[in-house]
N, C-alpha and C. Protein backbone atom coordinates (compact mmCIF):
# COMPACT_ATOMS: atom_id res chain seq x y z
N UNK A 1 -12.77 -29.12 -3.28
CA UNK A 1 -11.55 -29.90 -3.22
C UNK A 1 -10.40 -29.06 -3.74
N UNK A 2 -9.39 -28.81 -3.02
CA UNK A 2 -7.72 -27.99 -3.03
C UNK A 2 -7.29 -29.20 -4.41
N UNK A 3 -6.61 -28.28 -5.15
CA UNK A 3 -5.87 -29.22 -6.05
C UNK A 3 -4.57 -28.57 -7.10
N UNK A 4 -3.27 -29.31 -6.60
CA UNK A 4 -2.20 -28.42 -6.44
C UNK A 4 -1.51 -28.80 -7.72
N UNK A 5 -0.57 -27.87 -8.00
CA UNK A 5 0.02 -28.26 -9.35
C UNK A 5 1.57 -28.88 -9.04
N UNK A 6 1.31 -29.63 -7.58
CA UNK A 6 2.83 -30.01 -7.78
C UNK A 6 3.42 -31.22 -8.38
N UNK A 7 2.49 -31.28 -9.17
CA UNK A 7 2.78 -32.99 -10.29
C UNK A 7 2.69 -33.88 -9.34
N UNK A 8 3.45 -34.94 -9.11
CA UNK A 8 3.48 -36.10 -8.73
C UNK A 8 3.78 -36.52 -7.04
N UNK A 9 4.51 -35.55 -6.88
CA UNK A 9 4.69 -35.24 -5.30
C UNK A 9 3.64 -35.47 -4.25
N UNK A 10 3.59 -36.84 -3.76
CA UNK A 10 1.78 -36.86 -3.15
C UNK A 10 1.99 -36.37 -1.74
N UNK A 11 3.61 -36.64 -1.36
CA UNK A 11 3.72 -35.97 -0.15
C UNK A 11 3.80 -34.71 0.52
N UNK A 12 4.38 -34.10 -0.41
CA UNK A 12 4.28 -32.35 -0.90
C UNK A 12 2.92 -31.96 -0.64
N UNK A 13 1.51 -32.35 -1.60
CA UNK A 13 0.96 -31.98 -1.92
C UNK A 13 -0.37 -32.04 -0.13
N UNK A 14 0.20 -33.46 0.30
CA UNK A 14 -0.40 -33.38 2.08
C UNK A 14 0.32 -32.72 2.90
N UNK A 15 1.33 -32.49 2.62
CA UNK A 15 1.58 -31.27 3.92
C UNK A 15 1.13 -29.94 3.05
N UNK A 16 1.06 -29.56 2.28
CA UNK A 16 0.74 -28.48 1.60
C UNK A 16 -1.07 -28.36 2.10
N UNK A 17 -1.32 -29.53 1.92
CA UNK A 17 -3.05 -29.04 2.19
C UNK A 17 -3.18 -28.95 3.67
N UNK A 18 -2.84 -29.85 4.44
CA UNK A 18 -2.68 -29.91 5.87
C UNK A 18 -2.19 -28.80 6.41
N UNK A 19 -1.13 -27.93 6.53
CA UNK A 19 -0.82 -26.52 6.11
C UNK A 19 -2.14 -25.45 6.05
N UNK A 20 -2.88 -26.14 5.06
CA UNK A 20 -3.63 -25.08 4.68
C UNK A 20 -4.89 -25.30 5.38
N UNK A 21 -5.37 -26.18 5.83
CA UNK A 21 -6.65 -26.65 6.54
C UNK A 21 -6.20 -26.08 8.14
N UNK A 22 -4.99 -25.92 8.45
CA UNK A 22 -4.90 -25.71 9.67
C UNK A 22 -5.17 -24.33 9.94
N UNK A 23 -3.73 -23.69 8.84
CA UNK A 23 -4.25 -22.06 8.83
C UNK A 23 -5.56 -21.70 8.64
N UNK A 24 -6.16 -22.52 8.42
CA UNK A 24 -7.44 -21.81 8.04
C UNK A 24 -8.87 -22.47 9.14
N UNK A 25 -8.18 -23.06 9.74
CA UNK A 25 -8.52 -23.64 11.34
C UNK A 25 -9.91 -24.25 11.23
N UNK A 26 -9.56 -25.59 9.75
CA UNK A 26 -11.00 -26.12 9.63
C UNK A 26 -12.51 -25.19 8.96
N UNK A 27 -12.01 -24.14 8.59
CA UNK A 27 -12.97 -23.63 8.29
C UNK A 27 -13.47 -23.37 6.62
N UNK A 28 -14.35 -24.14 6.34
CA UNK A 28 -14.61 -24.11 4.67
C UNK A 28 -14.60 -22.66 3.95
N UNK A 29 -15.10 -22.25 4.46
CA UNK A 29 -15.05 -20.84 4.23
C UNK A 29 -13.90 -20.14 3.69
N UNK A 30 -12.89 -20.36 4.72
CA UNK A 30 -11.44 -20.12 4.26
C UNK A 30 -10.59 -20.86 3.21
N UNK A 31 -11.05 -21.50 3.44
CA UNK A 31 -10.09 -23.02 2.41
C UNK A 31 -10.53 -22.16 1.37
N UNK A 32 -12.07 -21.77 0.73
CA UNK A 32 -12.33 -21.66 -0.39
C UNK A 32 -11.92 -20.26 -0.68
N UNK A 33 -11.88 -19.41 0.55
CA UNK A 33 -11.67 -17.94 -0.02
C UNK A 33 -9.78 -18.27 0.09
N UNK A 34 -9.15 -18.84 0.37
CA UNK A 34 -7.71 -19.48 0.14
C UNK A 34 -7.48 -19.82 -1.28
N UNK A 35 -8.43 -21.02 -1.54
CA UNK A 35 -8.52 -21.61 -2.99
C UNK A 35 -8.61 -20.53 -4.54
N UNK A 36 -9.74 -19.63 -4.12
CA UNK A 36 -9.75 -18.48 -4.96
C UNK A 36 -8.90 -17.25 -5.25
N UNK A 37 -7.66 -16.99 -4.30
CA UNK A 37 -7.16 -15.86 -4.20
C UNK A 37 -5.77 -16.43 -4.19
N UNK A 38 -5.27 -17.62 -3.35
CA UNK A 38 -3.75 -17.87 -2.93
C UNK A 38 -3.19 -19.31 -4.16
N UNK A 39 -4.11 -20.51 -4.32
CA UNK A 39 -4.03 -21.10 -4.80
C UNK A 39 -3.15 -21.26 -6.20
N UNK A 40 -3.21 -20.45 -7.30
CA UNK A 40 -3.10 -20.21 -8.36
C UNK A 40 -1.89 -19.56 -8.08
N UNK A 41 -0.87 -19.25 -6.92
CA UNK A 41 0.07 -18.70 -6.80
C UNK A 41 1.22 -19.55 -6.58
N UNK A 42 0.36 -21.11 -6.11
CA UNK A 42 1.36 -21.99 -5.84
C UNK A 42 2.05 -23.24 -7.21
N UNK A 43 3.15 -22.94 -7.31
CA UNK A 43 3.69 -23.91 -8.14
C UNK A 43 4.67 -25.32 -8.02
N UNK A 44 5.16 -25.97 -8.87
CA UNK A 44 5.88 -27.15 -8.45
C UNK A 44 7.25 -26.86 -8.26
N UNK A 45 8.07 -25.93 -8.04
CA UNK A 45 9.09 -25.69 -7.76
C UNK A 45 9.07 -25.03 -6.46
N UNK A 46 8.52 -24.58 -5.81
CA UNK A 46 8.12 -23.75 -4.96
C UNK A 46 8.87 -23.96 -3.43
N UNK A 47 9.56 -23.27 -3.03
CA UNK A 47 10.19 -24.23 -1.85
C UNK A 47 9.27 -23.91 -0.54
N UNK A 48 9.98 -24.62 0.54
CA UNK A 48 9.05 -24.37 1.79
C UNK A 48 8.64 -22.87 2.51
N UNK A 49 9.52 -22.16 2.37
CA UNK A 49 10.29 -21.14 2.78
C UNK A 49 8.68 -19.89 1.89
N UNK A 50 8.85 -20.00 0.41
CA UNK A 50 7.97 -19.20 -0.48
C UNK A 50 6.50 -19.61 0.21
N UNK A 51 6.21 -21.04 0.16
CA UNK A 51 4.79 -21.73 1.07
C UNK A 51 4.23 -20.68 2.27
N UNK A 52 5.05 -21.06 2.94
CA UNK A 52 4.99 -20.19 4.31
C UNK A 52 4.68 -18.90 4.34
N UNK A 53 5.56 -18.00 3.45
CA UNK A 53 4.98 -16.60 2.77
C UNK A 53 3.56 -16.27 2.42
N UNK A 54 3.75 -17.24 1.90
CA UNK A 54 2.42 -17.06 1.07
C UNK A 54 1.37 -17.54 2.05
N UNK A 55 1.24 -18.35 2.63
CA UNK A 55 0.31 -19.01 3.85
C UNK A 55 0.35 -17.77 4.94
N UNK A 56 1.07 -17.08 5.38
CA UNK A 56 1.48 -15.75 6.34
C UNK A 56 0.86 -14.77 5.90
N UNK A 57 0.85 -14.33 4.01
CA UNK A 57 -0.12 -13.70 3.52
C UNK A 57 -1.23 -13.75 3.60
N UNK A 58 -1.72 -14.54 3.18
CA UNK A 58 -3.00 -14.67 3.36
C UNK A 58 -3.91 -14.63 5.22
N UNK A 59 -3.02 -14.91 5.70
CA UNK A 59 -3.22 -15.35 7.50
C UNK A 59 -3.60 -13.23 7.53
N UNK A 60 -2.46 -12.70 6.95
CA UNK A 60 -2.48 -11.50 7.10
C UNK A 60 -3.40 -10.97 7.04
N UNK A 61 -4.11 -11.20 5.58
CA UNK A 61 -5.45 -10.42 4.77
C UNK A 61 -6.17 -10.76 5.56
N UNK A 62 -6.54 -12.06 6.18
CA UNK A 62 -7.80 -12.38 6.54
C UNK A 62 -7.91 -11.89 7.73
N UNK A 63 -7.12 -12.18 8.70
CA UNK A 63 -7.03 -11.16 9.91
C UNK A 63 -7.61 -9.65 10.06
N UNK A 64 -6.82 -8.65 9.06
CA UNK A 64 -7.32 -7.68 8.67
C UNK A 64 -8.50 -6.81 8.09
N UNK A 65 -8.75 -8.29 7.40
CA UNK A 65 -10.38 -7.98 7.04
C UNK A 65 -11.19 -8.05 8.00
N UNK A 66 -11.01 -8.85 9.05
CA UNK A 66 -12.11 -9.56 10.18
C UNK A 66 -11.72 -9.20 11.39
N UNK A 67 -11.26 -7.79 11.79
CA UNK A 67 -11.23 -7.33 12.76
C UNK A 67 -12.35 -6.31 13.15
């Protein structure tokens, strides 16, 4: 289970996971290697713009690894 530090924000926190279940195209695998590496990067100030970065990053690594 994804679990975000954006306090109280419940709507934030579903597009944020939804976001992340997509990039990661349903695949548990990813969510968790997401959860372990990207997770801990996201905070409650964080705007959409930094999200995306960081979601693009990771899209990056994993790509790269799995070619």
């Amino acid at each position: 289970m994804i679990f975000f530090k954006e306090g109280r924000n419940k709507k934030k926190q579903r597009e944020h996971f939804w976001k992340i279940i997509k990039i990661c195209r349903f695949s548990m695998s990813k969510v968790s290697l997401f959860e372990k590496k990207y997770l801990h990067k996201i905070y409650p100030e964080m705007c959409e713009g930094e999200f995306e970065i960081l979601l693009n990053e990771f899209k990056d690594e994993y790509n790269s690894k799995n070619l």
